[in-house]
Protein backbone atom coordinates (compact mmCIF):
# COMPACT_ATOMS: atom_id res chain seq x y z
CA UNK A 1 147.17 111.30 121.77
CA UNK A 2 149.61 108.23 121.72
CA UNK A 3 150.88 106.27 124.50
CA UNK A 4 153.34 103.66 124.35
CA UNK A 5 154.74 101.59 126.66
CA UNK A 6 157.54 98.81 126.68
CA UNK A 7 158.57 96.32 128.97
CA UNK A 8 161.24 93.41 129.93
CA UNK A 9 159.72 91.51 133.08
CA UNK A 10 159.93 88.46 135.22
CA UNK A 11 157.63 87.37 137.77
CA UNK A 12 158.45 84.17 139.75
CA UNK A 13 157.76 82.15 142.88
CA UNK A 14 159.72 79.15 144.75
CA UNK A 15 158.33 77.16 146.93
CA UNK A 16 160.13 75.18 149.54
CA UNK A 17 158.41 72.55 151.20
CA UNK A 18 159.68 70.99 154.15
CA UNK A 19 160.20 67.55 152.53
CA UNK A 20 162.72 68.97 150.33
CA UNK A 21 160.55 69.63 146.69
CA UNK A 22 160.74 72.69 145.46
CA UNK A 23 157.87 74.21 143.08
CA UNK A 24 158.75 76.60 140.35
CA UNK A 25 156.50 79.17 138.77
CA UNK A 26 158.37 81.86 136.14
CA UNK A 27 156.65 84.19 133.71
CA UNK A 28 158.75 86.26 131.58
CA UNK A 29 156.96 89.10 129.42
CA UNK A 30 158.86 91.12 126.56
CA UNK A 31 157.13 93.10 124.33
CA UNK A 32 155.55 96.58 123.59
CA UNK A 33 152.02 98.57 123.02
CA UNK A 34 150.61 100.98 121.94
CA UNK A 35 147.39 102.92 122.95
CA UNK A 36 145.56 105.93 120.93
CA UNK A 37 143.41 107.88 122.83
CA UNK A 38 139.96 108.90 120.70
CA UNK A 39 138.33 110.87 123.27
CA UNK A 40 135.28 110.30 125.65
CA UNK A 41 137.50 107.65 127.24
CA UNK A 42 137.89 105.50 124.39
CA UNK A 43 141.12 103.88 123.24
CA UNK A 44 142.55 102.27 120.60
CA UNK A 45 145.21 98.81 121.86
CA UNK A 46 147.81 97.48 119.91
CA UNK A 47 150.49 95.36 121.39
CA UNK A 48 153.32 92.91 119.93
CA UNK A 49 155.84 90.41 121.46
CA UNK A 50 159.55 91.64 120.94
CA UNK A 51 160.16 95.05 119.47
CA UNK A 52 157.90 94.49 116.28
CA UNK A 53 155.93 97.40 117.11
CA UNK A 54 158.93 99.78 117.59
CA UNK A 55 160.88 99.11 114.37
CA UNK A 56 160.76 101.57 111.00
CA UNK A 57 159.36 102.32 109.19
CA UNK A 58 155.63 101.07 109.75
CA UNK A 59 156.14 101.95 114.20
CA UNK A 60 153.40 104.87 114.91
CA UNK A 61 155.84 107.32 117.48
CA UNK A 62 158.66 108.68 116.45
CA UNK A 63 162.25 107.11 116.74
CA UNK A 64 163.64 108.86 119.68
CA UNK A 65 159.98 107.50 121.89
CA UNK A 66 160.57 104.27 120.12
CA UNK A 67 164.64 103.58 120.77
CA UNK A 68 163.72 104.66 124.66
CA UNK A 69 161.33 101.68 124.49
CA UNK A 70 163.32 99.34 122.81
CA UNK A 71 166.36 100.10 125.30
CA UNK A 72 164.37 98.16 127.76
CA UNK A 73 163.59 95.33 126.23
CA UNK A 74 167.41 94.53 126.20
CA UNK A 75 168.07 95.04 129.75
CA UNK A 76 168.58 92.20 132.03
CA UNK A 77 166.60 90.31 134.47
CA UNK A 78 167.76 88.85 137.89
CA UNK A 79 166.34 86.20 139.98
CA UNK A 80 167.84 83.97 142.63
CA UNK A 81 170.69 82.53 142.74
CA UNK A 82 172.07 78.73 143.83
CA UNK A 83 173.11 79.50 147.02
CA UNK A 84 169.81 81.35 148.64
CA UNK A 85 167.74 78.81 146.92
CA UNK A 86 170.26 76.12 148.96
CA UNK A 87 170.19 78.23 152.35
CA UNK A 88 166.05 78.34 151.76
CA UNK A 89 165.86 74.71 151.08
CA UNK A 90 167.97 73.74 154.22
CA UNK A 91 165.95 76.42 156.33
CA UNK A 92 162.94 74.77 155.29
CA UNK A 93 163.41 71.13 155.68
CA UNK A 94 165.27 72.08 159.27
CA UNK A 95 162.15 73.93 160.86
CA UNK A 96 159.31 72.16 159.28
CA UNK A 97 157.95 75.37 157.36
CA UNK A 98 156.78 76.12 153.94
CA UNK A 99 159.11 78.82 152.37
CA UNK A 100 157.96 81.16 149.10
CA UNK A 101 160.26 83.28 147.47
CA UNK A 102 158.39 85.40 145.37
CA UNK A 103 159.77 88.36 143.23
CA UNK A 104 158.80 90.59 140.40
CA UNK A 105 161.65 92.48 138.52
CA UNK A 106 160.25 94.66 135.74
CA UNK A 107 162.18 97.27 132.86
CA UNK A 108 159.42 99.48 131.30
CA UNK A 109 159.27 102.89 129.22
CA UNK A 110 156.40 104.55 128.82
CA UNK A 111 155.26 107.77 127.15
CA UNK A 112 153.87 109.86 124.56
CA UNK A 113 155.35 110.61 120.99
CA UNK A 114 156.96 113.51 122.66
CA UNK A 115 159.00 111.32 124.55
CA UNK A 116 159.28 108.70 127.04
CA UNK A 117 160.94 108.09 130.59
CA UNK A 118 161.68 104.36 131.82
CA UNK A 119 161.98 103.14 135.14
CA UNK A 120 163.19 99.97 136.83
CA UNK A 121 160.36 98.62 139.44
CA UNK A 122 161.75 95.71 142.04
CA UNK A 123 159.30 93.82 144.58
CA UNK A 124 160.74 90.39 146.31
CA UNK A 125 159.30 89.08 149.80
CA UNK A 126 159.63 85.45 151.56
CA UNK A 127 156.88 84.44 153.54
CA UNK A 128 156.48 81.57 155.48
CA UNK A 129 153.71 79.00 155.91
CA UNK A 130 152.26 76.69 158.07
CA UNK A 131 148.56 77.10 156.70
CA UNK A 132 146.69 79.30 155.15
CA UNK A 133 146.28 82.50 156.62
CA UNK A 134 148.55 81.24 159.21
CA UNK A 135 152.12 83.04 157.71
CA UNK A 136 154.16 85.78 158.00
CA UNK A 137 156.37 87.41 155.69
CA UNK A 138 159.41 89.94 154.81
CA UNK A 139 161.13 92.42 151.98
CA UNK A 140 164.12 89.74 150.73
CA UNK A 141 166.94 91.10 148.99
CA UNK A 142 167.79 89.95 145.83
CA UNK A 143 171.43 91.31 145.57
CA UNK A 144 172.40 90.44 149.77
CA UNK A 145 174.78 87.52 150.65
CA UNK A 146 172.93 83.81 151.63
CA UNK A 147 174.33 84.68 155.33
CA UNK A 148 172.31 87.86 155.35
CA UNK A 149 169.25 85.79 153.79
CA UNK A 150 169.62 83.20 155.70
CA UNK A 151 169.20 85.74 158.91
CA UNK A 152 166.63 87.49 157.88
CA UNK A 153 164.81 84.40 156.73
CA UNK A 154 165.16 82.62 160.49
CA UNK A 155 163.85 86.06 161.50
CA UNK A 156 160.62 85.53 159.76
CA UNK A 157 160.40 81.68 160.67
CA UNK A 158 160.50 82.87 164.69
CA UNK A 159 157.94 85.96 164.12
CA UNK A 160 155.39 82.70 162.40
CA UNK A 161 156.26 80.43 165.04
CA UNK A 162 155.22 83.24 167.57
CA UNK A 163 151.91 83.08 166.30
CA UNK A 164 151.37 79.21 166.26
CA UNK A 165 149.15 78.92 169.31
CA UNK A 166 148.18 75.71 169.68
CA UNK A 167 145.43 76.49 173.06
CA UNK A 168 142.10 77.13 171.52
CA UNK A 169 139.02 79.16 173.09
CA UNK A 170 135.78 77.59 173.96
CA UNK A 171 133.69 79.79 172.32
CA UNK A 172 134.23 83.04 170.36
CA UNK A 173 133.22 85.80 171.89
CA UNK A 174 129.88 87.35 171.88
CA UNK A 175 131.38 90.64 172.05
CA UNK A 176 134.80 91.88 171.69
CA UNK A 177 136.87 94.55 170.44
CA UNK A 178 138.39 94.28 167.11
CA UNK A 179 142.22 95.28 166.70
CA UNK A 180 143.77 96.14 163.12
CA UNK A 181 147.27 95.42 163.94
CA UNK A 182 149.58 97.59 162.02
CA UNK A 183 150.41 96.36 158.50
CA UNK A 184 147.86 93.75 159.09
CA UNK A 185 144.61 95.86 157.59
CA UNK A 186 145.82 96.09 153.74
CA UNK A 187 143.20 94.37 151.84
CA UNK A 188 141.00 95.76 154.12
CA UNK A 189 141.55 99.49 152.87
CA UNK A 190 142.54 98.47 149.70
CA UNK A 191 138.40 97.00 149.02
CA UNK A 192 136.16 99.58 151.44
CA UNK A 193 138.12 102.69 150.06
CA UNK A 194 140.43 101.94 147.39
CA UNK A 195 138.51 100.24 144.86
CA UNK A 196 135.69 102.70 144.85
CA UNK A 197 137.65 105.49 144.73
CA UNK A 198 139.70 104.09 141.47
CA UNK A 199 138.94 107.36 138.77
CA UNK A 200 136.80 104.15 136.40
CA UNK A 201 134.36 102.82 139.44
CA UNK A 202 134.28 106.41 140.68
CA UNK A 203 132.79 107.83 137.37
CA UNK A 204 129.98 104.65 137.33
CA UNK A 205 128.25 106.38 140.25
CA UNK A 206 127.14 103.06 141.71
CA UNK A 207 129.26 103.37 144.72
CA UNK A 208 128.88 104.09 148.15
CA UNK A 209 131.97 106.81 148.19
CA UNK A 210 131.14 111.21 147.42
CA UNK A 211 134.09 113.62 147.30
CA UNK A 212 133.93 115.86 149.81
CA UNK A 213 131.59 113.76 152.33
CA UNK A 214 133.14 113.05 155.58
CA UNK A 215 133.28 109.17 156.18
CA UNK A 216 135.69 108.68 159.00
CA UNK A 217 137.01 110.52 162.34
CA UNK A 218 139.07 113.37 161.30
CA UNK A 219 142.71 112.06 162.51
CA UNK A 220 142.25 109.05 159.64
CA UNK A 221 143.73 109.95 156.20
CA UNK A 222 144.51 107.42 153.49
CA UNK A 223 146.60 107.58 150.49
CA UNK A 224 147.67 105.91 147.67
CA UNK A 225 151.03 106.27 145.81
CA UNK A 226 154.26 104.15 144.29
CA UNK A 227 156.19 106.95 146.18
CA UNK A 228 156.13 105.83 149.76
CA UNK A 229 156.77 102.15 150.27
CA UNK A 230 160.02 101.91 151.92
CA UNK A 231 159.82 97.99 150.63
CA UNK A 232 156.71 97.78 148.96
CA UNK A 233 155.43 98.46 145.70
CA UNK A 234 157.45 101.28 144.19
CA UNK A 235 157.64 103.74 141.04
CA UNK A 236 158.59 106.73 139.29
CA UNK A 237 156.36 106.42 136.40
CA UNK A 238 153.26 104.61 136.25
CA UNK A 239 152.49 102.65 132.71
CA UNK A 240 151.41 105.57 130.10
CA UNK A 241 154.30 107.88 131.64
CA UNK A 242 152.78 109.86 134.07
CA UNK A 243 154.78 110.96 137.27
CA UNK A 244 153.47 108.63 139.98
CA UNK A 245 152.24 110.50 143.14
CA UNK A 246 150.14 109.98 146.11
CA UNK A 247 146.88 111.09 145.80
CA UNK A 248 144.66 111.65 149.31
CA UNK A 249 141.88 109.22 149.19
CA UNK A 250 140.48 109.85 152.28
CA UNK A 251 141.52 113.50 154.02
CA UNK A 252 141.26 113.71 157.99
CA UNK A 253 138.18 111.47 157.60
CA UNK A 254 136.60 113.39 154.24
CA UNK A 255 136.29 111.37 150.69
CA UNK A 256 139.03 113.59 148.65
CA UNK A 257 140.66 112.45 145.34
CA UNK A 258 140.29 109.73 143.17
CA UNK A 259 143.23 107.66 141.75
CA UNK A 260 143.26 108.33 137.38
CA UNK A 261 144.95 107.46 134.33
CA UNK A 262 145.21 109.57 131.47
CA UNK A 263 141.67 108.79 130.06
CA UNK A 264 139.42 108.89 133.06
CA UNK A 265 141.45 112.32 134.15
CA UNK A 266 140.54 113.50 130.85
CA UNK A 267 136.58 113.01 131.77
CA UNK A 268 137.17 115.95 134.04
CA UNK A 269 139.28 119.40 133.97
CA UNK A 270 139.34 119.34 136.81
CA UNK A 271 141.53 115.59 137.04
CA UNK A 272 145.51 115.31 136.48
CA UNK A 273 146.80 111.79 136.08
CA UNK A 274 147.88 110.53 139.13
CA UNK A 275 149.94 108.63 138.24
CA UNK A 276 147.98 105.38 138.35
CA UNK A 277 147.59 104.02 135.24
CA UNK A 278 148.58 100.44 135.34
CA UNK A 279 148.58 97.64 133.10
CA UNK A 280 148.77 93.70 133.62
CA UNK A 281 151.77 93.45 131.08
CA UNK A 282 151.94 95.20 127.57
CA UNK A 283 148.81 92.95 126.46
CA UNK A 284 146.57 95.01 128.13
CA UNK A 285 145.22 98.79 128.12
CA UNK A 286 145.59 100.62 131.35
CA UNK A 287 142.82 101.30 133.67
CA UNK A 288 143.34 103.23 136.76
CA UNK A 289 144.38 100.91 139.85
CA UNK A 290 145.97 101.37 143.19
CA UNK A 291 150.18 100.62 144.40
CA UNK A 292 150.83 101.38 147.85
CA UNK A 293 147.71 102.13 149.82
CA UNK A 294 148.34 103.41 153.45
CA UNK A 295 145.38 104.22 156.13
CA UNK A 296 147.91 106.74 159.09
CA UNK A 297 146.32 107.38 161.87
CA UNK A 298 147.40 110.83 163.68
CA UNK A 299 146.02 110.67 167.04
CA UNK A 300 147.32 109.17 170.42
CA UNK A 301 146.37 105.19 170.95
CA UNK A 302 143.54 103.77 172.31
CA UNK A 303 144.28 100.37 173.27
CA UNK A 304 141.45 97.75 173.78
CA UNK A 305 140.18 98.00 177.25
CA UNK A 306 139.50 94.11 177.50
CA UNK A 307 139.95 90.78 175.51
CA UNK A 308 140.11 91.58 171.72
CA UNK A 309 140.51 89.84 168.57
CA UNK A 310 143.27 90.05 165.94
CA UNK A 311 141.78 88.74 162.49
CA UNK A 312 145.34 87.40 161.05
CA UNK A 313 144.92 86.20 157.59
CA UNK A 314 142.04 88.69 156.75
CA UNK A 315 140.55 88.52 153.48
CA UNK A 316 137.78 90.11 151.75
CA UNK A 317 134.99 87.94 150.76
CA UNK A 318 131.97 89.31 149.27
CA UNK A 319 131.99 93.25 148.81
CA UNK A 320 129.68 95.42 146.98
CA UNK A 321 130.94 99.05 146.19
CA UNK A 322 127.22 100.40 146.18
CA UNK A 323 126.27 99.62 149.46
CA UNK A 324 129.14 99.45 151.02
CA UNK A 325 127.85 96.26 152.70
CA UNK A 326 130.74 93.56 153.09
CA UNK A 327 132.15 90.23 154.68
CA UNK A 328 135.61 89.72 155.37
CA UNK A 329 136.96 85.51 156.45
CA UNK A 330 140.39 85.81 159.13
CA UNK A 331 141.57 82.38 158.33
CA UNK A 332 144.04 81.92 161.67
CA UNK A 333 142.26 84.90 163.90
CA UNK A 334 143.73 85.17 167.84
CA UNK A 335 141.86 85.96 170.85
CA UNK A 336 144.07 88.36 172.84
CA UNK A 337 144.03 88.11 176.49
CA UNK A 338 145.12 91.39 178.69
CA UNK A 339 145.92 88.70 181.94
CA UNK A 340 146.65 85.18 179.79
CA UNK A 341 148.16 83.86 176.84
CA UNK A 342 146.43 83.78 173.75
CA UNK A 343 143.99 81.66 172.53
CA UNK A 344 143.43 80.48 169.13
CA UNK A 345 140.02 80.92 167.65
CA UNK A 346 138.45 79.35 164.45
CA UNK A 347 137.71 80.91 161.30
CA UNK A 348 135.82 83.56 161.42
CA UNK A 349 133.51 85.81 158.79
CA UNK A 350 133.17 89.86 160.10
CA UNK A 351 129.99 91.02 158.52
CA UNK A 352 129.55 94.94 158.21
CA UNK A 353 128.94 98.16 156.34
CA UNK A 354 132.13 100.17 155.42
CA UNK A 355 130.17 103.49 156.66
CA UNK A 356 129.30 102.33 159.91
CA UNK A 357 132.28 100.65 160.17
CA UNK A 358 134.90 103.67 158.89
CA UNK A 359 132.77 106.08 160.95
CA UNK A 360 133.51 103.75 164.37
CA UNK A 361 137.00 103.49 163.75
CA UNK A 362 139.37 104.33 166.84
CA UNK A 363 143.06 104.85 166.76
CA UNK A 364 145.26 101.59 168.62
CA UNK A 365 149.08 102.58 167.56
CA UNK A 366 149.86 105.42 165.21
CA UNK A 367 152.85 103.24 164.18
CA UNK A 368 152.73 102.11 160.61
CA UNK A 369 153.89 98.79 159.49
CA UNK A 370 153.81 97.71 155.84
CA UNK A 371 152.54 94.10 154.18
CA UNK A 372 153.77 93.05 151.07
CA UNK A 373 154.02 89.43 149.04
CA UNK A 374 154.97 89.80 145.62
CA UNK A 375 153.14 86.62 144.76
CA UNK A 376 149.52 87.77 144.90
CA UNK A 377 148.20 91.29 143.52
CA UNK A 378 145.42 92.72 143.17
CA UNK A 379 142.58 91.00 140.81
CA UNK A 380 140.46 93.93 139.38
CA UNK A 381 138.54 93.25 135.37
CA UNK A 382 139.73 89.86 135.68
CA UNK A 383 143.52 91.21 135.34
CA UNK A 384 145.88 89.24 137.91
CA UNK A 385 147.28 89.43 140.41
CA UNK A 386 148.85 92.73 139.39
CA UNK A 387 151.78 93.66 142.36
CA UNK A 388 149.84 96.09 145.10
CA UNK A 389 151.16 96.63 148.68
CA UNK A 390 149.79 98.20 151.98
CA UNK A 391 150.45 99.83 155.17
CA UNK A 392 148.25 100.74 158.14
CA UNK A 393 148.52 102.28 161.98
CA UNK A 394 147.15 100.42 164.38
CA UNK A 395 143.20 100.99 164.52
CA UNK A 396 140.15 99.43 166.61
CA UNK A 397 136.78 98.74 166.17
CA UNK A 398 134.61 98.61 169.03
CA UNK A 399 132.58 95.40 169.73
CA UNK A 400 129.02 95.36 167.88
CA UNK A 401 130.76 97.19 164.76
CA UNK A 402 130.99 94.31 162.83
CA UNK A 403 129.05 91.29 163.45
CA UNK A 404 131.40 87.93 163.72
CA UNK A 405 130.59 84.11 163.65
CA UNK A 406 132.31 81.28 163.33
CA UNK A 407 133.09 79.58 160.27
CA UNK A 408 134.95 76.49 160.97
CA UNK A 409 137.51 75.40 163.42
């Protein structure tokens, strides 16, 4: 079997700094591959810059495959223009605040010699900074007017500025209740029960996840899909041509399906693609890897019945995918008070095991919020940051789940 794929793509990221610099980062990839499938999983990768590998009469798919791919490559590119980068660079020198525009606007076809489809894939955010893990962020909108930027910019400015405590706590905690504020548990899905349930680290059988073993209450499902991000990561096709849908990673609290590209679904009979076949640019093969993961919780909320913690900036820090053993760092975590303002806390590092720690899970707000910033990814084989996005309900973890110590201040 043959597989091409095409694509005309620009990644890029501004940043405005308050004392009026602006840093520019723009990566523009053009160019086409080609992948033969042996069998057993192996495959053959060729790729070229331009259309050299779509042109007569040495191209290896036929001409109707290779003048959908070469379409693409001609299509245009947008970015920014003059006046939002003006409105950003005023907003940030007024309030004192970091801005990042950050966008990825991609043309691809992809297919077999039977034919290909191709798809247009958009992602932009703006997030703004103060430190690290200390920032917030929002979908921007390439094509809106710099009055309706410049809104929803401020918007994002005053939800950061809201979370600026300057009153710190004593002491952390000994024991308290851990909230997963909606939208704000992506990566932490994305490395207990994404990653090990990608179709390649599946098949190793060195991790901790087994179809069809229940690993969490049974209101807890996540998926994984380019079909539901209302402003995430989003996509009709993934990068051999496969229709991209959202395969149930975790069913009412059972391990269910794993996420596969054409050669790890052809392991198994059992397997379809699933539409997750994704590539770095045309350079690279494609391995199966997630989009849009989303943890929905369908049970009432339990708030936290005393002080908790809300681990802003969380980010994984040492996971391994046999155990299931991990440590996660929340770089600008909050101590949430039910009778007092909050307090801010240092940095912290959550030590746990994703069993003991999916099994204890408890539902906070059913209300699902999505996180997405175009200008990191996901870093799996080296290969980064390819665009992912997230979206969780509300969920809790009781205190004694995980343990927690400080890590600076």
């Amino acid at each position: 079997m043959i597989v091409v794929f095409a694509e005309h793509s620009l990644r890029f990221s501004l940043e405005f700094r308050p004392d009026g610099q602006v840093r520019r980062e723009a990566v523009v990839r053009r160019g086409a591959c080609v992948d033969e499938h042996l069998g057993h999983g192996e495959v053959l990768h060729r790729f070229a810059d331009g259309d050299e590998l779509l042109r007569a009469p040495r191209r290896p798919v036929g001409a109707e495959t290779a003048e959908t791919a070469a379409r693409v490559l001609e299509r245009p590119l947008i970015q920014p223009g003059a006046e939002s980068e003006a409105v950003l660079r005023e907003l940030s020198r007024d309030a004192r605040v970091t801005l990042v525009l950050s966008g990825l606007h991609q043309h691809v076809a992809a297919g077999s010699d039977g034919g290909a489809h191709a798809d247009e894939r958009r992602l932009c955010t703006l997030e703004a900074v103060l430190e690290r893990g200390l920032a917030e962020s929002a979908p921007w909108r390439l094509a809106a007017s710099p009055a309706v930027g410049l809104a929803d910019a401020e918007c994002v400015v005053e939800r950061l500025r809201g979370r600026d405590v300057r009153a710190r706590a004593d002491e952390v905690p000994e024991r308290a209740d851990v909230l997963l504020a909606p939208g704000r548990a992506g990566a932490f899905f994305h490395e207990l029960v994404g990653h090990p349930m990608e179709a390649d680290v599946l098949r190793s059988g060195t991790v901790y996840l087994r179809p069809g073993v229940r690993l969490a209450p049974e209101w807890l499902t996540v998926v994984d899909g380019a079909v539901r991000a209302a402003e995430g990561y989003r996509a009709r096709i993934d990068d051999e041509g496969s229709a991209c849908t959202e395969a149930v990673l975790i069913s009412r609290g059972v391990v269910a399906e794993p996420l596969t590209d054409r050669a790890t679904a052809g392991h198994d009979a059992r397997l379809q693609p699933t539409g997750h076949g994704r590539r770095l640019d045309y350079r690279h093969p494609a391995i199966p890897r997630m989009t849009h993961t989303c943890a929905l919780a369908e049970a009432p909320a339990e708030p936290p019945p005393h002080d908790w913690i809300e681990p802003y900036g969380f980010r994984p820090e040492t996971v391994n995918p046999a155990t299931g053993d991990f440590t996660f760092l929340a770089f600008a975590p909050l101590l949430r008070r039910w009778d007092a303002p909050p307090l801010r806390l240092p940095r912290l590092r959550f030590t746990g095991n994703a069993r003991t720690v999916l099994a204890a899970l408890r539902p906070a707000d059913p209300g699902v919020c999505e996180d997405a910033r175009a200008r990191s990814g996901c870093g799996k084989l080296g290969q980064f940051p390819l665009p992912v996005t997230f979206a969780n309900a509300g969920l809790l973890l009781s205190a004694g789940t995980m343990s927690i110590e400080a890590v600076g201040t």
